[in-house]
N, C-alpha and C. Protein backbone atom coordinates (compact mmCIF):
# COMPACT_ATOMS: atom_id res chain seq x y z
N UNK A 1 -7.78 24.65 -49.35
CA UNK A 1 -7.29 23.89 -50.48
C UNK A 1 -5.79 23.62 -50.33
N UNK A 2 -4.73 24.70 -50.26
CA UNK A 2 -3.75 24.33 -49.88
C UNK A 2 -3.02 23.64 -48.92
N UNK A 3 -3.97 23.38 -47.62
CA UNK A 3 -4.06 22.38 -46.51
C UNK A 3 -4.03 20.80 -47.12
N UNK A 4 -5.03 20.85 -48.01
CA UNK A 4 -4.75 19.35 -47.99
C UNK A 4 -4.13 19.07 -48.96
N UNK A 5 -3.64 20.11 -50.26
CA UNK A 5 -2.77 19.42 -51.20
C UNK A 5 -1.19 19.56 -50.03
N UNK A 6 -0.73 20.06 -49.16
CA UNK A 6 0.40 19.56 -48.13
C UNK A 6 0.35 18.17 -47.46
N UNK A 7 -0.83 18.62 -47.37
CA UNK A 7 -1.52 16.99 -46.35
C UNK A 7 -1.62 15.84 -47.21
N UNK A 8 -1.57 15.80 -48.47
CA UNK A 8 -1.42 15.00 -49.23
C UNK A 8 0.09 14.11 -49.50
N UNK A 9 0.60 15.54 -49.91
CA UNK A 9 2.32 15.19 -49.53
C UNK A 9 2.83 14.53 -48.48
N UNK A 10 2.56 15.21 -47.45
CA UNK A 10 2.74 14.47 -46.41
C UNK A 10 2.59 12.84 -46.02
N UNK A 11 1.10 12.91 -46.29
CA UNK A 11 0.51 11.53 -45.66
C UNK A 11 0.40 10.77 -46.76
N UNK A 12 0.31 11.31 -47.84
CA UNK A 12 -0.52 10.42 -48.96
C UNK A 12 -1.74 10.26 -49.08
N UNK A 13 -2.93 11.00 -48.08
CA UNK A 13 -4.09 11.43 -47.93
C UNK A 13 -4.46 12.15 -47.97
N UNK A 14 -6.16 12.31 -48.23
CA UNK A 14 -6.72 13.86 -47.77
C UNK A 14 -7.87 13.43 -46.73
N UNK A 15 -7.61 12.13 -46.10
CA UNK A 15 -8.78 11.98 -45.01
C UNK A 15 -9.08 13.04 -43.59
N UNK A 16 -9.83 13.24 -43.29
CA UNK A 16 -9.74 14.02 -42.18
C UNK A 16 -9.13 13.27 -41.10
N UNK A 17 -8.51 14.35 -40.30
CA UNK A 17 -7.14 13.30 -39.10
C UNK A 17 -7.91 14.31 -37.98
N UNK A 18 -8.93 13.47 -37.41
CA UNK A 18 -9.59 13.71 -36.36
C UNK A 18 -8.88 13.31 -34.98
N UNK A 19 -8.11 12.42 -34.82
CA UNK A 19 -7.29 12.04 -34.15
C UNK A 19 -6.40 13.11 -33.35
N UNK A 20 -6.28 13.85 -34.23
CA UNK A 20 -5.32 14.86 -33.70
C UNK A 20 -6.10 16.08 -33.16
N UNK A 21 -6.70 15.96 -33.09
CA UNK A 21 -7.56 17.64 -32.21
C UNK A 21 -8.13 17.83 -31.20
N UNK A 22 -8.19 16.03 -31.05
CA UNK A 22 -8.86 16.44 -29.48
C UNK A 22 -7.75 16.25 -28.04
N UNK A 23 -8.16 16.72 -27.04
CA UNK A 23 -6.68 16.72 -25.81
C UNK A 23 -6.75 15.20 -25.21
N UNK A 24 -6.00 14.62 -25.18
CA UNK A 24 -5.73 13.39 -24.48
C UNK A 24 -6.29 13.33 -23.20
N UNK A 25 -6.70 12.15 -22.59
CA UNK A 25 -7.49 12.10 -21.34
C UNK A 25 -6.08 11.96 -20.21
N UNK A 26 -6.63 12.75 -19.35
CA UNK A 26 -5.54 12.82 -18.10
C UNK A 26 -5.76 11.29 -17.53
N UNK A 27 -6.72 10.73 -16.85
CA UNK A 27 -6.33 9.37 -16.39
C UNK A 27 -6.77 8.26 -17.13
N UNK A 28 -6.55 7.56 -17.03
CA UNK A 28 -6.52 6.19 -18.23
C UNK A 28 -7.63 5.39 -17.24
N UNK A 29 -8.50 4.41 -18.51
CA UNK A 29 -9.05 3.34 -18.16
C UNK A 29 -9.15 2.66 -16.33
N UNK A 30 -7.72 2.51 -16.28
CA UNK A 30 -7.47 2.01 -14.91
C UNK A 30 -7.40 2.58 -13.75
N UNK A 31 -7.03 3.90 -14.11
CA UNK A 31 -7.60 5.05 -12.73
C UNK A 31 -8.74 5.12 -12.51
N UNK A 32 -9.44 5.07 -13.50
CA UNK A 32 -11.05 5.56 -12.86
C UNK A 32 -11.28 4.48 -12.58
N UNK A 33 -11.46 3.22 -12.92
CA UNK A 33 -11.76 2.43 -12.18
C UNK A 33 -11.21 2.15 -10.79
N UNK A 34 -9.57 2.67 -10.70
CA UNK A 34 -9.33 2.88 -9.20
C UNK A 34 -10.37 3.86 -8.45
N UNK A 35 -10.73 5.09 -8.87
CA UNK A 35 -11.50 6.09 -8.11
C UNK A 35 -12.96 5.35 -8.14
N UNK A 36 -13.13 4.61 -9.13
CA UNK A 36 -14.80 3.59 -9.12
C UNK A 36 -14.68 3.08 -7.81
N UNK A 37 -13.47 1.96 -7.60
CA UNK A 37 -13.53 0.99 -6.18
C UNK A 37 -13.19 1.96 -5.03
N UNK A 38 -12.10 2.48 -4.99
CA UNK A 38 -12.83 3.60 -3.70
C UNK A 38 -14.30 4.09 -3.35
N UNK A 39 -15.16 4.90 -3.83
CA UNK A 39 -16.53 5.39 -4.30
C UNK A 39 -17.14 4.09 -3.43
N UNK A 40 -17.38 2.78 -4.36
CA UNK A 40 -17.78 1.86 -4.30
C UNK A 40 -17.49 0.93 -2.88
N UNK A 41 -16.40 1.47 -2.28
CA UNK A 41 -16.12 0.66 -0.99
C UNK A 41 -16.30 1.60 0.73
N UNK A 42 -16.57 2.54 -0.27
CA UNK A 42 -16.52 3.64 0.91
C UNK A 42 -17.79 5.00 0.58
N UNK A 43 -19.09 4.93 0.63
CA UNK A 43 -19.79 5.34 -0.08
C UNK A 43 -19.86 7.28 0.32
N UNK A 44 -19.33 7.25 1.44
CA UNK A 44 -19.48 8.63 1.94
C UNK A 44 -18.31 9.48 1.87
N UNK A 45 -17.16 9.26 0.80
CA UNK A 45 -15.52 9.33 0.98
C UNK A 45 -15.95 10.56 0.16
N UNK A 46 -14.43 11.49 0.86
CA UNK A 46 -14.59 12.93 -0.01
C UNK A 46 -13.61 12.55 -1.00
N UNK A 47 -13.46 13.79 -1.56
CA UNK A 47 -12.38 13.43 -2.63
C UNK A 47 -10.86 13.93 -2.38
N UNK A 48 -10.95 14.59 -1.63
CA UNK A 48 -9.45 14.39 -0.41
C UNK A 48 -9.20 12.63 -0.18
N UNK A 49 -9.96 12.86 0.29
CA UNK A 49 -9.72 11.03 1.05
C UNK A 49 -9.73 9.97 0.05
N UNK A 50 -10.42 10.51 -1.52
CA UNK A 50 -10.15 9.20 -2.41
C UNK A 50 -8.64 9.69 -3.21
N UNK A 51 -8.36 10.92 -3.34
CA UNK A 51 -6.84 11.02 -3.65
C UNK A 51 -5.41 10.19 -2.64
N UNK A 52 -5.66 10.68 -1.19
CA UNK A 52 -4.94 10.02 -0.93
C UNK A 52 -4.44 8.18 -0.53
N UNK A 53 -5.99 8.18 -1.02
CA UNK A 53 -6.04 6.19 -1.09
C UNK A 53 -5.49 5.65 -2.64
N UNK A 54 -5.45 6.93 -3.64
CA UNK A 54 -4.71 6.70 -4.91
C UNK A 54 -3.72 6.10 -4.86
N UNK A 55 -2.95 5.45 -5.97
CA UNK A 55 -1.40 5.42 -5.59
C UNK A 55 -1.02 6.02 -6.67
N UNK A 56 -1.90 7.14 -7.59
CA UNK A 56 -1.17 8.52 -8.16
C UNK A 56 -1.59 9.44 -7.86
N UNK A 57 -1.33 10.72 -8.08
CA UNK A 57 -1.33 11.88 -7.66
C UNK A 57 -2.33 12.98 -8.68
N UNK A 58 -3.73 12.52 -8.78
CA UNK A 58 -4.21 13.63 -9.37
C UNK A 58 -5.02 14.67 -9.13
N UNK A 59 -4.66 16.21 -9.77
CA UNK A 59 -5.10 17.36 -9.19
C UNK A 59 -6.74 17.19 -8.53
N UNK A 60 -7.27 17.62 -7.87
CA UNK A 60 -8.99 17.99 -7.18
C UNK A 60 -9.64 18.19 -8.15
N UNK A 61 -9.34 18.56 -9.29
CA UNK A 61 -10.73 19.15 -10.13
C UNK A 61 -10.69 17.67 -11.04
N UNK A 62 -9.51 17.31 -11.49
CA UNK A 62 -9.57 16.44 -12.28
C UNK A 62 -10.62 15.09 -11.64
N UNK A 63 -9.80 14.73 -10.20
CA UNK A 63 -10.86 13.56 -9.57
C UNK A 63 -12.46 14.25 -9.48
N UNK A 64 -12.83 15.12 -9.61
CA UNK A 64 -13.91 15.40 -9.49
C UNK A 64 -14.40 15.19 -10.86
N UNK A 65 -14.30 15.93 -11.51
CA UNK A 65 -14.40 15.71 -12.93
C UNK A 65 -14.68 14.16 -13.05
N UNK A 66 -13.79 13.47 -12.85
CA UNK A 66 -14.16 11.73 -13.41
C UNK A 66 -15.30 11.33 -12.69
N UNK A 67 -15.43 11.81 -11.24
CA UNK A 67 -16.58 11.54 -10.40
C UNK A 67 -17.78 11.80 -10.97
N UNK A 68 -18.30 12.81 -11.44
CA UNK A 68 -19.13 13.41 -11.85
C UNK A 68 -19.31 13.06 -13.51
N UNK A 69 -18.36 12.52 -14.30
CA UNK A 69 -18.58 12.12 -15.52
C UNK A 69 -19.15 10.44 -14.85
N UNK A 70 -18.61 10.03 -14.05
CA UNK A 70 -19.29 8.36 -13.61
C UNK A 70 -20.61 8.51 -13.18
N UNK A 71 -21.23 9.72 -13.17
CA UNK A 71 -22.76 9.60 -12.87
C UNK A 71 -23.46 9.64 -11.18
N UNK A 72 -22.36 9.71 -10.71
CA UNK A 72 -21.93 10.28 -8.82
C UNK A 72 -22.39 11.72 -8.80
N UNK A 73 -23.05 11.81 -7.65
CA UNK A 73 -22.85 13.34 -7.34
C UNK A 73 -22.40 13.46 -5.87
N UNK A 74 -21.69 14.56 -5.88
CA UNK A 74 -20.93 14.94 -4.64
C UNK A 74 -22.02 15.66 -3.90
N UNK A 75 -22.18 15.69 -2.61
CA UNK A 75 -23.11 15.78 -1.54
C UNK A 75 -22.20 16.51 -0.47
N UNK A 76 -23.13 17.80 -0.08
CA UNK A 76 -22.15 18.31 1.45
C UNK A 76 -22.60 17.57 2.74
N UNK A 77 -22.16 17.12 3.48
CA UNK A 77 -22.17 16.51 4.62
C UNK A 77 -23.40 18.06 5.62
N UNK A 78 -24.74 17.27 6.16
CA UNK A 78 -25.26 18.05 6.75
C UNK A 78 -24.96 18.07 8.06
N UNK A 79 -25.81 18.48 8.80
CA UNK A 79 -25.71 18.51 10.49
C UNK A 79 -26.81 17.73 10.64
N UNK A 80 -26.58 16.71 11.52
CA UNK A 80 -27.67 15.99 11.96
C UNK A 80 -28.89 16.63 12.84
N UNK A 81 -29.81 16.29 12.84
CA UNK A 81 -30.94 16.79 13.90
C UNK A 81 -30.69 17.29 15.25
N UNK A 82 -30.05 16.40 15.96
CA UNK A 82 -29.24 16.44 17.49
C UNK A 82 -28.22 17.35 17.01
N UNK A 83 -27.54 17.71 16.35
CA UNK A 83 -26.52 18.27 16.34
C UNK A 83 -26.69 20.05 16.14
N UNK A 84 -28.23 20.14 15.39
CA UNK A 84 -28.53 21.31 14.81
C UNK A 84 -28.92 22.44 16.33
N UNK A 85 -29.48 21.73 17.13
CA UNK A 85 -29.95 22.14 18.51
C UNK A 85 -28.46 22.46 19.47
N UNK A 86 -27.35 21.95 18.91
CA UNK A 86 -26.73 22.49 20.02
C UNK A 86 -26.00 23.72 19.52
N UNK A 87 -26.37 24.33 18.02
CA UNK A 87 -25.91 25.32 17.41
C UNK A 87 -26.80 26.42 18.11
């Protein structure tokens, strides 16, 4: 109760300010679509290799993260057939 008779003062409202609670997105609109056209032009690219085709700098978990929110899944590179025989 005393929350929103302040919040009243304040704002002149008692609407809920949902706005404010959640954390801001680390890359914007236009990055992921940069990490989309990488993906999209290069279908087997790690995510080493789509950071440094960036022209910003964001941490590994984060590019993964957007990867994996775009509906991508990351894949380990196997050993081919010929290749398994000379192990």
């Amino acid at each position: 109760m005393y929350r929103l008779v302040s919040q009243k003062r304040k704002t002149g409202s008692v609407a809920v300010q949902t706005s404010r609670r959640c954390r801001k997105p680390v890359l914007t609109a236009e990055e992921r679509e940069s990490i989309r056209r990488c993906i999209e032009e290069k279908l087997d690219i790690t995510i080493e290799e789509s950071r440094e085709q960036l022209q910003f700098s964001p941490s590994y978990s984060t590019v993964e993260r957007a990867i994996t929110a775009m509906g991508y899944t990351l894949k380990k590179k196997s050993l081919y057939a010929s290749e398994c025989d000379r192990i």
